[in-house]
Protein backbone atom coordinates (compact mmCIF):
# COMPACT_ATOMS: atom_id res chain seq x y z
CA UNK A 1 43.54 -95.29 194.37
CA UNK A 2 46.20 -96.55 192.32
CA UNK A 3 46.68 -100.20 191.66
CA UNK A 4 48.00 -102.53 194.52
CA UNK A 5 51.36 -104.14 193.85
CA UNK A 6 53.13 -106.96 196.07
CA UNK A 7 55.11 -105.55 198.74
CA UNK A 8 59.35 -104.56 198.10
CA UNK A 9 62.06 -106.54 200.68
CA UNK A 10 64.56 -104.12 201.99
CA UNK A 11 67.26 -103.80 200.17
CA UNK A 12 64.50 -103.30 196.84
CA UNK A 13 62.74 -100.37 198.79
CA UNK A 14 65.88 -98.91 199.61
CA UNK A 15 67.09 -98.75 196.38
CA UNK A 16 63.58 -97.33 195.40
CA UNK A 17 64.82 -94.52 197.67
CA UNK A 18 67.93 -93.60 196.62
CA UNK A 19 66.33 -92.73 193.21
CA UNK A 20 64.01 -90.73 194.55
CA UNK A 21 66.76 -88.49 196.91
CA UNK A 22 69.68 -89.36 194.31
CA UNK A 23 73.19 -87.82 195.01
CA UNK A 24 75.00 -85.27 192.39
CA UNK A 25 77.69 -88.27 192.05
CA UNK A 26 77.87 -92.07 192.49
CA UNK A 27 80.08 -95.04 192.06
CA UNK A 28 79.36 -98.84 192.87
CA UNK A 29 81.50 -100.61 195.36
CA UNK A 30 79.93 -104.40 194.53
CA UNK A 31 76.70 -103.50 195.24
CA UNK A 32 77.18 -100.92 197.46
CA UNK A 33 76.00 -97.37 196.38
CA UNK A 34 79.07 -95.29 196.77
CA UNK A 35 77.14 -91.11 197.26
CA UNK A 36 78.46 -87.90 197.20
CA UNK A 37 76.43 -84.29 197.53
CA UNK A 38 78.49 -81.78 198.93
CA UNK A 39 77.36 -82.82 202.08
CA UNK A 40 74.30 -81.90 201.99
CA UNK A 41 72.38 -85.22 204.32
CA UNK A 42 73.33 -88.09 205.55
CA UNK A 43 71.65 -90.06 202.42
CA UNK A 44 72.83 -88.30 199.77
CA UNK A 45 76.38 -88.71 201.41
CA UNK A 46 76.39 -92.10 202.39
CA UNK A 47 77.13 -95.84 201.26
CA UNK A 48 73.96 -97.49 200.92
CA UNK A 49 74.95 -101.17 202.07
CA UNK A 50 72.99 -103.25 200.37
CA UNK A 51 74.13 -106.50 198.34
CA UNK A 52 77.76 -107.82 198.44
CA UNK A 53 80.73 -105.50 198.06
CA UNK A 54 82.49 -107.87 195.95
CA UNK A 55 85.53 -108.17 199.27
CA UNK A 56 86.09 -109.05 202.77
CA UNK A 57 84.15 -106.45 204.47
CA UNK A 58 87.41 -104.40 206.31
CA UNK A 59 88.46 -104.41 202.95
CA UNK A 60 85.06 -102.79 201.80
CA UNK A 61 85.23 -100.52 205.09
CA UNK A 62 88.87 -99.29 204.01
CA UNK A 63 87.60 -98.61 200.22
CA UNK A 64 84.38 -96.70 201.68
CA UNK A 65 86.60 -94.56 203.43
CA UNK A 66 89.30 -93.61 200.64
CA UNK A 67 86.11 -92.77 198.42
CA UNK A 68 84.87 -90.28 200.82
CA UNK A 69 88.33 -89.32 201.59
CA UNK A 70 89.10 -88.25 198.15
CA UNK A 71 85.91 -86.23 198.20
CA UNK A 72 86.59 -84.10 201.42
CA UNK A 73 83.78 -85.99 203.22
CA UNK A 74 83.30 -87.43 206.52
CA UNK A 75 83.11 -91.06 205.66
CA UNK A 76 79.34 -92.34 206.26
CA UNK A 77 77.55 -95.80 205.48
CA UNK A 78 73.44 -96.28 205.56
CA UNK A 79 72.55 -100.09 207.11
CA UNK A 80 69.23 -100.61 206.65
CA UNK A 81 67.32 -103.92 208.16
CA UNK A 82 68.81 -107.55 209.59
CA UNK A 83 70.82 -107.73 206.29
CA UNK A 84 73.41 -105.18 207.15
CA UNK A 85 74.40 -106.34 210.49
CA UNK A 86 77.46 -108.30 209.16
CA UNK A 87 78.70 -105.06 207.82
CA UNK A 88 77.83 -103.28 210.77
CA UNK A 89 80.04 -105.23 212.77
CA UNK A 90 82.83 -104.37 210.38
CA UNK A 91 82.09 -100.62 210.75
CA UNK A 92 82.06 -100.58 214.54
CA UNK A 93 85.32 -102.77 214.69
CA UNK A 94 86.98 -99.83 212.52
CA UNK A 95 85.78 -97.15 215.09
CA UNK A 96 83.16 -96.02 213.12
CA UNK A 97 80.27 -94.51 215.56
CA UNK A 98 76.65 -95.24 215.42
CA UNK A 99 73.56 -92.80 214.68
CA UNK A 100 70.38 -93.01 215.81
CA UNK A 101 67.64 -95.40 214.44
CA UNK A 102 65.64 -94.29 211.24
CA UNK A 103 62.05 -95.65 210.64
CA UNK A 104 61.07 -96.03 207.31
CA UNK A 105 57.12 -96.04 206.92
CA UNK A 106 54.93 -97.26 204.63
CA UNK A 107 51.28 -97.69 203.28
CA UNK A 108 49.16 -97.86 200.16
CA UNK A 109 48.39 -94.95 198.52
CA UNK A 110 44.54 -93.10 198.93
CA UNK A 111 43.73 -89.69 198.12
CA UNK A 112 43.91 -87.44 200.97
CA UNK A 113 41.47 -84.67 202.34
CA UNK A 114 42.76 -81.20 202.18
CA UNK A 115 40.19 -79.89 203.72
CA UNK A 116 39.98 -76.30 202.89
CA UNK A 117 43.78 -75.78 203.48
CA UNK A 118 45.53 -73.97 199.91
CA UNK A 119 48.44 -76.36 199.05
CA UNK A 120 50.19 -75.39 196.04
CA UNK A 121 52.51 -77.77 193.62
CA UNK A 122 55.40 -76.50 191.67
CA UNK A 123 57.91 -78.68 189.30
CA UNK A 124 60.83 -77.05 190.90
CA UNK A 125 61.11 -74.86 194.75
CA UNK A 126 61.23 -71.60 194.58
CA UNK A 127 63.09 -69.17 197.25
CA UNK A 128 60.28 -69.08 199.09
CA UNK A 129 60.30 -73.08 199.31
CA UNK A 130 63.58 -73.06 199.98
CA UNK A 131 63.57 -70.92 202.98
CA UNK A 132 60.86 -72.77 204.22
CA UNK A 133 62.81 -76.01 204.31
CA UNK A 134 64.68 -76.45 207.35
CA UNK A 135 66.99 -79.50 207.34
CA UNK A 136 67.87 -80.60 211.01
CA UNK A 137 66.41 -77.11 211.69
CA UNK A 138 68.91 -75.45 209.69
CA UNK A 139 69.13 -73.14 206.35
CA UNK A 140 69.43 -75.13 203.25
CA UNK A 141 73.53 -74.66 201.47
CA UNK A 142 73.76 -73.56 198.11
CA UNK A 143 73.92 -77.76 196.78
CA UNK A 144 70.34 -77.98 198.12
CA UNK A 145 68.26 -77.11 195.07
CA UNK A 146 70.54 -79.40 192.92
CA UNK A 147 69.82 -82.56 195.15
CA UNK A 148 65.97 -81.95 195.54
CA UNK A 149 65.75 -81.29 192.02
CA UNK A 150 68.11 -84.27 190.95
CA UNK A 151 64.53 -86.93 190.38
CA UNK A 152 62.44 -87.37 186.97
CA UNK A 153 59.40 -87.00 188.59
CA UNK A 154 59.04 -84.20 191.74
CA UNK A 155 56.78 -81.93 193.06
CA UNK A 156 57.47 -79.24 195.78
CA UNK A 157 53.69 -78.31 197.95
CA UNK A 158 53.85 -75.56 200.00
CA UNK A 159 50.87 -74.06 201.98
CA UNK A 160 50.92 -69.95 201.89
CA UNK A 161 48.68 -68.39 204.96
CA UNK A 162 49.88 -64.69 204.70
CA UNK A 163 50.95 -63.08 201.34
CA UNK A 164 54.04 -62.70 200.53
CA UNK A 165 56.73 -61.84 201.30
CA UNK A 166 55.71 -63.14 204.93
CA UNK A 167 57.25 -66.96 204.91
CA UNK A 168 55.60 -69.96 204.00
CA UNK A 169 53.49 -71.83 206.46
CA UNK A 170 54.51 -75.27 205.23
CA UNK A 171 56.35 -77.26 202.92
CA UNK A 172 56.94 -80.85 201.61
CA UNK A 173 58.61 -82.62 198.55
CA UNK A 174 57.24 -85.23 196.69
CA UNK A 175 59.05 -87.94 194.03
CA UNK A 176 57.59 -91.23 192.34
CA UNK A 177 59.77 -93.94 191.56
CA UNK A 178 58.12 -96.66 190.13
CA UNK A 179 54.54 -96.35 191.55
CA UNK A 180 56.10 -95.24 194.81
CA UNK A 181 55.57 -91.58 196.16
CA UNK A 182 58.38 -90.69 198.38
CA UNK A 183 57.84 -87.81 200.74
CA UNK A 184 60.48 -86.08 202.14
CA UNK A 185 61.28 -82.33 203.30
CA UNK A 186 57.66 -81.87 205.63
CA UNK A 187 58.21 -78.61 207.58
CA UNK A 188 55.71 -76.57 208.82
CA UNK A 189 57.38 -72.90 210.34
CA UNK A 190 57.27 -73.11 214.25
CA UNK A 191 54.44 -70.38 215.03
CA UNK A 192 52.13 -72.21 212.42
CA UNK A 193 52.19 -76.15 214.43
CA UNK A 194 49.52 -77.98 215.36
CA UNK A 195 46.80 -76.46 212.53
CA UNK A 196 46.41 -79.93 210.72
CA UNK A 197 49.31 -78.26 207.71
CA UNK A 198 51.49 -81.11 207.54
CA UNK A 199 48.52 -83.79 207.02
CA UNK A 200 47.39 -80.90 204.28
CA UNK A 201 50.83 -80.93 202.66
CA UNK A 202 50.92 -85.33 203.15
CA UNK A 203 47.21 -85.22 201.58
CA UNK A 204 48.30 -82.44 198.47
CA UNK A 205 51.15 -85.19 198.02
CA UNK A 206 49.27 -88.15 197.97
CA UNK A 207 46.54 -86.64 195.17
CA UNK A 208 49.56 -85.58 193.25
CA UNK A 209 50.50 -89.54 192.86
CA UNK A 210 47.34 -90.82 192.79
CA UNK A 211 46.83 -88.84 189.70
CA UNK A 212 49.51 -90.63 188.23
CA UNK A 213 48.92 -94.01 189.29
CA UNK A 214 51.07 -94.44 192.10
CA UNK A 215 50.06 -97.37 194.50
CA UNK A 216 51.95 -97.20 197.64
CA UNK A 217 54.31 -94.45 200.04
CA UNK A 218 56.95 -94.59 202.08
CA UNK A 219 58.85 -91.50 204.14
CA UNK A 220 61.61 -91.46 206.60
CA UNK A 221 61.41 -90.52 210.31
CA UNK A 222 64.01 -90.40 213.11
CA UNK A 223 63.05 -92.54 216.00
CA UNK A 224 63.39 -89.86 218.84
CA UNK A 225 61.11 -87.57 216.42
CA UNK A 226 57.88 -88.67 218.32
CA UNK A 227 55.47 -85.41 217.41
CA UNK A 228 56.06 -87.00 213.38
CA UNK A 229 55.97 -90.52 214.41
CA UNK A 230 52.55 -89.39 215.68
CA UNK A 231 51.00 -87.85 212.76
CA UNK A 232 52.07 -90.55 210.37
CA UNK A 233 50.60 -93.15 212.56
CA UNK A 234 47.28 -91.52 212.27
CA UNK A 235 48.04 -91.43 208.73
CA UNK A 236 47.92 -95.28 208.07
CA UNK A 237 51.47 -95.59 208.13
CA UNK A 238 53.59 -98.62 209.69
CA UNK A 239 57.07 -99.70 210.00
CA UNK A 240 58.71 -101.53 207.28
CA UNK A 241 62.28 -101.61 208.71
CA UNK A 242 64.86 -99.32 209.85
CA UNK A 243 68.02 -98.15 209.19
CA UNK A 244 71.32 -96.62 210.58
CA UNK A 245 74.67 -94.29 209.69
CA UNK A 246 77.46 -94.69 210.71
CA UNK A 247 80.05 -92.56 210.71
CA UNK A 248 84.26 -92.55 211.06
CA UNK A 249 85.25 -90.65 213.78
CA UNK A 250 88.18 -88.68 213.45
């Protein structure tokens, strides 16, 4: 196990985050984290409100907007925990709408049991990875790679049951940001569910970054996503906080 370490507010953990699923460009708005990626999810596209903007908060709204603007993107800001509300307020007064809740889990960091399952670890995905990944259960566009490659410290597992060229059974992505292993990008294909593959992808993960002295996780999960919510409950998981998007609308 690696070493414990005290526990990160918020607005620290987030920020732990954003390294580990960094956009291809960024700018500072105070201390908002101004992203940009082609589009490519909502976190990699979004203001991260965290911090002070440095201005009245429509004024931060209206510069939020003329960044994405200029990029060809729907406008988008992250709020995570009690610390955003302020700025949420400002968002829904500008007509911006409101996503759905997202948990953000986490627990120290113990060497899981693969238990006879093959889970392989690459430096980089290859196209086998790749189609194996399905974002809101959709194929990955071409900006993909470049944003799940864009961390100094990843590792793709993927679990093969049939040779190849038959599809992968399961994948998951894996990043460390200063002792904290990030999981993201768990997808096991739809006729291989419910065989134990994504606590065998979790467990190849967590040996991964207890190797290199990583001490704690944390992961993302949509609140309606309750078959997830599950399995990382039984994992020793809990909630740390959540966050939101919003998003202009029209």
């Amino acid at each position: 196990m690696g070493q414990r370490r005290s526990p990160l507010g918020v607005a620290d953990l987030e920020l732990v985050a954003a390294r580990g699923w960094r956009a291809l460009e960024e700018d500072r708005l105070g201390d908002w984290l101004l992203r940009a990626a082609g589009g490519f999810t909502g976190r990699a596209n979004s203001a991260l409100v965290v911090g002070d903007p440095g201005r009245p908060l429509p004024e931060a709204v209206a510069a939020v907007a003329r960044w994405y603007d200029e990029r060809g993107l729907q406008p988008c800001a992250q709020l995570p925990g009690v610390a955003s509300r302020a700025a949420d307020a400002a968002l829904a007064a500008a007509g911006w709408a409101r996503d759905e809740d997202v948990l953000v889990l986490t627990g120290p960091l113990v060497r899981g049991q693969l238990d006879g399952v093959p889970v392989h670890l690459a430096p980089a995905p290859d196209d086998a990875w790749l189609a194996g990944y399905r974002y809101r259960g959709a194929e990955l566009p071409p900006v993909a790679a470049r944003v799940l490659t864009n961390a100094q410290d990843v590792v793709f597992a993927s679990v093969r049951l049939t040779p190849a060229p038959a599809p992968l059974a399961a994948v998951g992505r894996g990043v460390l940001t200063d002792g904290w292993l990030g999981v993201t990008a768990v997808t096991v294909a739809e006729e291989q569910r419910r065989q134990g593959l994504a606590t065998a992808v979790m467990a190849g993960l967590r040996a991964w970054a207890v190797d290199r002295g990583a001490h704690s996780l944390y992961l993302q999960v949509t609140a309606g996503n309750t078959a997830a919510r599950a399995l990382y409950r039984r994992a020793g998981l809990i909630e740390h906080h959540r966050y939101h998007y919003r998003r202009r609308v029209g």
